[in-house]
Protein backbone atom coordinates (compact mmCIF):
# COMPACT_ATOMS: atom_id res chain seq x y z
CA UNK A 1 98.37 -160.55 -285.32
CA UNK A 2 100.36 -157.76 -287.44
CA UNK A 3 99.52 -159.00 -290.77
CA UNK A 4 97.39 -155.25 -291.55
CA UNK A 5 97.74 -153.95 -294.64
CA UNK A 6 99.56 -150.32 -294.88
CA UNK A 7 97.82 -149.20 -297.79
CA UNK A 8 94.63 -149.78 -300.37
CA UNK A 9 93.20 -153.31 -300.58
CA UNK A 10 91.72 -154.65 -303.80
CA UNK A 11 90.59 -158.05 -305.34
CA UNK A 12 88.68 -158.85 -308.32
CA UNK A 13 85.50 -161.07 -308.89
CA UNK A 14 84.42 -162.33 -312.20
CA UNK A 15 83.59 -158.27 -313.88
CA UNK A 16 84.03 -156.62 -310.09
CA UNK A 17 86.74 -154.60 -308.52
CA UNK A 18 86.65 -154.31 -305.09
CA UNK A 19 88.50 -151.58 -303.85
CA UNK A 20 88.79 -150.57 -299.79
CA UNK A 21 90.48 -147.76 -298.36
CA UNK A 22 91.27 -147.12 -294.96
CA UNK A 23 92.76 -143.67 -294.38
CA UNK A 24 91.84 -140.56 -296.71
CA UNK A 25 95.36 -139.94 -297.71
CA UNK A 26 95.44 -143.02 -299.60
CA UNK A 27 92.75 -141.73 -301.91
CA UNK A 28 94.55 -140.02 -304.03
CA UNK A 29 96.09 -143.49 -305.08
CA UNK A 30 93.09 -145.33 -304.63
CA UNK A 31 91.66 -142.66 -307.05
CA UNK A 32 94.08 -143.63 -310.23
CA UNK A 33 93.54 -147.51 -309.18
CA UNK A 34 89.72 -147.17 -309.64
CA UNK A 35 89.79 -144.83 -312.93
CA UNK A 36 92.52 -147.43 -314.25
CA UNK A 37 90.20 -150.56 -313.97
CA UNK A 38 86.90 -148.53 -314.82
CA UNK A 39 88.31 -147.14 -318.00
CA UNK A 40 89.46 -151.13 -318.64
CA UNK A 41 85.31 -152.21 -318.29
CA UNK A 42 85.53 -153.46 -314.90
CA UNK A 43 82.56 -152.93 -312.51
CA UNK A 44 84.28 -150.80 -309.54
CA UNK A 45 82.93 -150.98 -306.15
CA UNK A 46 84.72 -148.59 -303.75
CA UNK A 47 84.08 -148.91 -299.45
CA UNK A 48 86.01 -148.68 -296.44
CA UNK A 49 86.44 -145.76 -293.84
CA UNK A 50 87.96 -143.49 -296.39
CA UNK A 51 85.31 -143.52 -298.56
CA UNK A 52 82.52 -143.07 -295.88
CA UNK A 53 84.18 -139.58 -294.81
CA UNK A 54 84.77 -138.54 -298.50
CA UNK A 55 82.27 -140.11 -300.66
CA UNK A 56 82.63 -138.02 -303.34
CA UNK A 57 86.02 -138.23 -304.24
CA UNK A 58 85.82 -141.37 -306.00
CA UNK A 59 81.99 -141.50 -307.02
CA UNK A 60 82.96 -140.58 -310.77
CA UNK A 61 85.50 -143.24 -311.24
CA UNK A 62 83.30 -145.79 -309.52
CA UNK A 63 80.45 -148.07 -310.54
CA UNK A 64 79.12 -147.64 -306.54
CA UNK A 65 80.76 -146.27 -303.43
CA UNK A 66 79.58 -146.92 -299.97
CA UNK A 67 81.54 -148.89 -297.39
CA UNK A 68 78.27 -148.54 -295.18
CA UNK A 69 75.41 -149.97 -297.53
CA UNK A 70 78.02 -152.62 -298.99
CA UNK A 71 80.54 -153.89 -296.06
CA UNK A 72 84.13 -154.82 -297.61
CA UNK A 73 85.23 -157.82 -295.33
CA UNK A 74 87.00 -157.11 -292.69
CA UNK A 75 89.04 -160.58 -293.10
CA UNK A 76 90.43 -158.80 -296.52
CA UNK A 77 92.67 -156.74 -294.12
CA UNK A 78 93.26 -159.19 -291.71
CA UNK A 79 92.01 -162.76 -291.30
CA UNK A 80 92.50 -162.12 -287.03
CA UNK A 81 90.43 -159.72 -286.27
CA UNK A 82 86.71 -158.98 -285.79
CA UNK A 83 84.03 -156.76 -284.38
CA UNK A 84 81.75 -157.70 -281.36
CA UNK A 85 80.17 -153.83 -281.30
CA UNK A 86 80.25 -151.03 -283.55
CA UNK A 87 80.22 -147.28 -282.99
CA UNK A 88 80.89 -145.45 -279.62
CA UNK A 89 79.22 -143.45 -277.28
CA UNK A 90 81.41 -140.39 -277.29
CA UNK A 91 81.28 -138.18 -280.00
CA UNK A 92 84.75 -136.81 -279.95
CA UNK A 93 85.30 -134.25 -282.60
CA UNK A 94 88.56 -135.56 -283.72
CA UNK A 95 87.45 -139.08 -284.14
CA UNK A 96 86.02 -140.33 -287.65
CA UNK A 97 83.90 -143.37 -285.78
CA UNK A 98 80.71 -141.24 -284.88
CA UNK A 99 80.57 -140.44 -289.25
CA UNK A 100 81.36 -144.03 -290.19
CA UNK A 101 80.13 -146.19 -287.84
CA UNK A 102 76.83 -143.65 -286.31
CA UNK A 103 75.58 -145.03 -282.79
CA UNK A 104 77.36 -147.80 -280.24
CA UNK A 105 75.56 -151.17 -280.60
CA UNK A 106 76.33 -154.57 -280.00
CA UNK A 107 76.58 -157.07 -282.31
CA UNK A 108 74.53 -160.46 -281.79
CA UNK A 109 76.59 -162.29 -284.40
CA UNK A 110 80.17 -162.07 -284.50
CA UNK A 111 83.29 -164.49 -285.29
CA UNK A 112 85.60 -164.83 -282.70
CA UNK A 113 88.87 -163.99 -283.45
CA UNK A 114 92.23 -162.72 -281.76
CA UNK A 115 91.79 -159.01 -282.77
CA UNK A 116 89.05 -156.85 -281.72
CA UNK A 117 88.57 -154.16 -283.58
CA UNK A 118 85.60 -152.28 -281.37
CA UNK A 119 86.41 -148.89 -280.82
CA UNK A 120 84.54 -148.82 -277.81
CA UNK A 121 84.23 -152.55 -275.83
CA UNK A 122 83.78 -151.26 -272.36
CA UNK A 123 80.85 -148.70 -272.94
CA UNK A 124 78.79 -152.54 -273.60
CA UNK A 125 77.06 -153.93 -270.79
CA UNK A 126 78.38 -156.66 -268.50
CA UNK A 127 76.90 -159.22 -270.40
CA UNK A 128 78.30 -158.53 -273.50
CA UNK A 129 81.94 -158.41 -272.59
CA UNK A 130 81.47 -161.14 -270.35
CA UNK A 131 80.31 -162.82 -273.40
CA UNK A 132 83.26 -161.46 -275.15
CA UNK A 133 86.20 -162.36 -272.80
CA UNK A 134 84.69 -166.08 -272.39
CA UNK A 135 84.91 -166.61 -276.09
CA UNK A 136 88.52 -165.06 -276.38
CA UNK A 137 89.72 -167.35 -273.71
CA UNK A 138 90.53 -169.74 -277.04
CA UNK A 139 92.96 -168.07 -278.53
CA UNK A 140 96.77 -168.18 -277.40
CA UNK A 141 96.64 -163.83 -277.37
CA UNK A 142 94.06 -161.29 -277.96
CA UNK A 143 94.86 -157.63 -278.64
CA UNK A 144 92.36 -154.79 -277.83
CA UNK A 145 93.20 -152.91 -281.15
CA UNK A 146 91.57 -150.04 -281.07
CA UNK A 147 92.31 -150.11 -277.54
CA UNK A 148 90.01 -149.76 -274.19
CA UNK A 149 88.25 -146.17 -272.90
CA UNK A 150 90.52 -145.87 -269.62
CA UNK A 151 87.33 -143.41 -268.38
CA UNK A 152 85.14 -146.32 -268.34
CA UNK A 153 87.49 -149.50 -266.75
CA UNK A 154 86.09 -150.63 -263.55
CA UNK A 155 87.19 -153.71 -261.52
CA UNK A 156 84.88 -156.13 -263.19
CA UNK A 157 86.85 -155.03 -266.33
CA UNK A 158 90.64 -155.76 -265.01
CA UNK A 159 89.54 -159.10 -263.20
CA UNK A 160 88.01 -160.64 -266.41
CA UNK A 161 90.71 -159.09 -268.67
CA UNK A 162 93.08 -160.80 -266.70
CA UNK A 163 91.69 -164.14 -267.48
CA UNK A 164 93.26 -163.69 -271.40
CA UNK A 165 96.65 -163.35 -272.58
CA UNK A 166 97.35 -159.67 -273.76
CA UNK A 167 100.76 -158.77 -275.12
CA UNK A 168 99.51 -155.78 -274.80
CA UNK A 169 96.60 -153.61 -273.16
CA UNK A 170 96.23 -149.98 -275.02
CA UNK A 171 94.44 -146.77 -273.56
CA UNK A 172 94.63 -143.14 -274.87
CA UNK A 173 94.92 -139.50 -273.26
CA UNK A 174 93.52 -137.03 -275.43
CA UNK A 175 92.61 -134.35 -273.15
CA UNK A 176 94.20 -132.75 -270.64
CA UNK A 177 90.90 -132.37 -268.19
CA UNK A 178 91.21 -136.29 -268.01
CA UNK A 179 94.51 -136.70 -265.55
CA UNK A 180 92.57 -137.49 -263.02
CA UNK A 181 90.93 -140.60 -264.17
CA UNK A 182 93.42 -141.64 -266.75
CA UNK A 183 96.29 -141.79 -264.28
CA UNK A 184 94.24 -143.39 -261.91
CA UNK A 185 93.33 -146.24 -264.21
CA UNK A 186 96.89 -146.67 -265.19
CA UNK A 187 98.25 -146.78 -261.75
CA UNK A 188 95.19 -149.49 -261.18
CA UNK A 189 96.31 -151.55 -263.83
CA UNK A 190 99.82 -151.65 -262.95
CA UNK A 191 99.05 -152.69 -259.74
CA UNK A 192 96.59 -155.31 -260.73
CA UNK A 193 99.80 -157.02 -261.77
CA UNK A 194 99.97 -156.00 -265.73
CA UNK A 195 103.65 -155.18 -266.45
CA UNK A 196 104.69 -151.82 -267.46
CA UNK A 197 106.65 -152.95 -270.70
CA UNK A 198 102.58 -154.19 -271.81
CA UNK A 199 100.56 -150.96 -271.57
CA UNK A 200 100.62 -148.47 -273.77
CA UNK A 201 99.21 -145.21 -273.38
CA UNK A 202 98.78 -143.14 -276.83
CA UNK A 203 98.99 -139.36 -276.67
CA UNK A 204 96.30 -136.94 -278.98
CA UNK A 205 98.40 -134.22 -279.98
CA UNK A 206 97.82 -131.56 -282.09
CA UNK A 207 93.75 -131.18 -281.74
CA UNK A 208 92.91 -127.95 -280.07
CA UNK A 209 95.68 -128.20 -277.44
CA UNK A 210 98.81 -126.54 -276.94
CA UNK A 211 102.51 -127.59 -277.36
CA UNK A 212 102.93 -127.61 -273.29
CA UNK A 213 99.80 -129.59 -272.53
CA UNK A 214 101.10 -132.19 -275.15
CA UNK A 215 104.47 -132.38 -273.45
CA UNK A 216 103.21 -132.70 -270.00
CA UNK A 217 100.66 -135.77 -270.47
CA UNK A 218 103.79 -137.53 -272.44
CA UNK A 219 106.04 -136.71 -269.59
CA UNK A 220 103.48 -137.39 -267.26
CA UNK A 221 102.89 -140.83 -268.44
CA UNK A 222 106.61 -141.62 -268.99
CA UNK A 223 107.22 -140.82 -265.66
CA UNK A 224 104.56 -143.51 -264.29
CA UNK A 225 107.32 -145.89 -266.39
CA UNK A 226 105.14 -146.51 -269.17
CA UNK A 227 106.01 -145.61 -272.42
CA UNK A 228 103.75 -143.14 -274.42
CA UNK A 229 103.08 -143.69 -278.02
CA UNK A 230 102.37 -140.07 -279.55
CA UNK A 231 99.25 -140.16 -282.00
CA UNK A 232 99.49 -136.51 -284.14
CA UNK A 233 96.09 -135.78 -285.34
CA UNK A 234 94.91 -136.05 -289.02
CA UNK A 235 92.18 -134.06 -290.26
CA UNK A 236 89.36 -136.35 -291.50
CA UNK A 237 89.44 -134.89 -294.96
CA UNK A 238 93.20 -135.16 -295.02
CA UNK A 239 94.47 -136.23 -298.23
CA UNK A 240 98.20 -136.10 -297.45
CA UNK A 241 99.14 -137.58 -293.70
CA UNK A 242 100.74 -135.80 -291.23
CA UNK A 243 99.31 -132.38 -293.12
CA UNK A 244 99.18 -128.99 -291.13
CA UNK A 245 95.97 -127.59 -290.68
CA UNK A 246 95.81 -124.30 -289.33
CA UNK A 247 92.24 -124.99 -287.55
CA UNK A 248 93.00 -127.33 -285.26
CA UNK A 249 96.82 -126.51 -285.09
CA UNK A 250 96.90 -122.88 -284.33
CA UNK A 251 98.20 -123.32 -281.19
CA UNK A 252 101.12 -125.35 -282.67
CA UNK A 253 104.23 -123.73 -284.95
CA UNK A 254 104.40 -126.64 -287.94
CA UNK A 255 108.43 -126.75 -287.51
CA UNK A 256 107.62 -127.47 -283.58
CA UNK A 257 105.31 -130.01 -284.21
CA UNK A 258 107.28 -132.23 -286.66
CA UNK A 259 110.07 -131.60 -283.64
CA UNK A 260 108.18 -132.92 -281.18
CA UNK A 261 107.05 -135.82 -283.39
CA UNK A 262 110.50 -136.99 -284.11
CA UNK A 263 111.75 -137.01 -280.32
CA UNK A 264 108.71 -138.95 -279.18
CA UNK A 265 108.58 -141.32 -282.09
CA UNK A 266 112.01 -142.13 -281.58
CA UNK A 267 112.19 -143.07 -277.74
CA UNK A 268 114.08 -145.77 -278.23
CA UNK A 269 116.89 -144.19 -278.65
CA UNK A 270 116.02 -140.65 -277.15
CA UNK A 271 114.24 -141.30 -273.59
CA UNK A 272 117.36 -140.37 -271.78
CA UNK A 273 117.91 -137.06 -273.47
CA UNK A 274 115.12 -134.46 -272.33
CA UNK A 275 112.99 -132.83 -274.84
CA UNK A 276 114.30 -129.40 -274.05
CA UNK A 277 117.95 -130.26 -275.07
CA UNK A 278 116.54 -132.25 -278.38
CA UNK A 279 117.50 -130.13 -281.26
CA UNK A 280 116.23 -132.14 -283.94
């Protein structure tokens, strides 16, 4: 279930180039691997998340762009996963899904398979994750990969969720206004018997918050004895990850924030040396 690709997929059919791209800062790249085969007489066809925030960027080096009007299979990334719903109901500014994917709606067709990629499972009604869960009960493990909305969990969720095999069960804290219900879903899960080592809780850092708020929901969750996974925010027009953008980072220093990136990265090795005495 980790067989993703880390960069650009492409594949060729008869005179067509297919060309998807996931994350902006692998258009650059994607950019010379379009012109390349379009200079060579190849009919270019450019889609994917990438090109749905930034269509421009590629339309003169393209025969067609539009991961929206022309779906690239999913399966070309990975043959495990699928989507039961698309969109979300929140409209987080941060978040690319509200641009690429517009409003939450369930699908009525959809393959079953290990990995589901909906960013938003629980805002569906009972009968569609029921539907859901009773179909993944095939498969040996099933991984929640864009992870579950810890505001919206309620005890119908945990008892069917614990009917499947999850290595692991992912939820997110991206604002400090949510401790209340975030912790309180955490604690809820632990005690519904799902072991520490198996939930992951990622961190927003980086979008309109400060350096202190950041430290204190990673702390916060660390302390509960589950292990944060720090998620720095990249601008949606970002063609260079992990780039510094003074709009949403003002609160941050750039040196401070690559600091506090490589101590919560590296936790492995790091968790019993406070942040305050890493120098890094």
């Amino acid at each position: 279930m980790t067989d993703w690709s880390k960069s650009i997929i492409h594949w060729r059919d008869e005179d067509t180039v297919y060309v998807s791209v996931v994350f902006t800062w692998h258009l650059p790249d994607a950019r010379k691997l379009c012109a390349w085969n379009h200079q060579a007489g190849f009919r270019v066809h450019a889609g994917g998340p990438a090109v749905d925030l930034m269509p421009v960027y590629l339309v003169d080096v393209t025969s067609e762009t539009g991961g929206r009007m022309h779906p690239l299979p999913l399966s070309r990334h990975n043959p495990d996963a699928t989507f039961t719903s698309r969109g979300c109901v929140n409209r987080c500014p941060f978040c690319a899904v509200p641009i690429i994917e517009g409003e939450f709606r369930e699908l009525d067709d959809w393959i079953p398979a290990p990995i589901v990629c909906d960013n938003n499972l629980l805002a569906s009604s009972r009968k569609h994750f029921d539907t859901v869960i009773d179909r993944l009960k095939a498969f040996d493990g099933v991984d929640f990969n864009q992870g579950l909305d810890a505001r919206l969990l309620n005890s119908h969720h945990i008892e069917r969720l614990q009917e499947l095999h999850l290595p692991v069960l992912r939820f997110s804290w991206d604002h400090i206004e949510e401790e209340t219900v975030i912790m309180d879903t955490l604690r809820r899960v632990l005690a519904a018997g799902f072991p520490k080592r198996r939930v992951h809780c990622y961190i927003l850092f980086g979008f309109n918050d400060t350096p202190e708020d950041a430290l204190y929901r990673a702390e916060t969750v660390k302390a509960l004895g589950i292990k944060p996974f720090m998620m720095r925010y990249q601008p949606l027009n970002a063609l260079k990850k992990d780039q510094y953008d003074t709009n949403c980072m003002g609160n941050w220093k750039e040196k401070e924030m690559a600091r506090f990136q490589r101590y919560w990265c590296r936790q492995n090795w790091l968790s019993k040396i406070p942040y305050a005495e890493f120098v890094g």
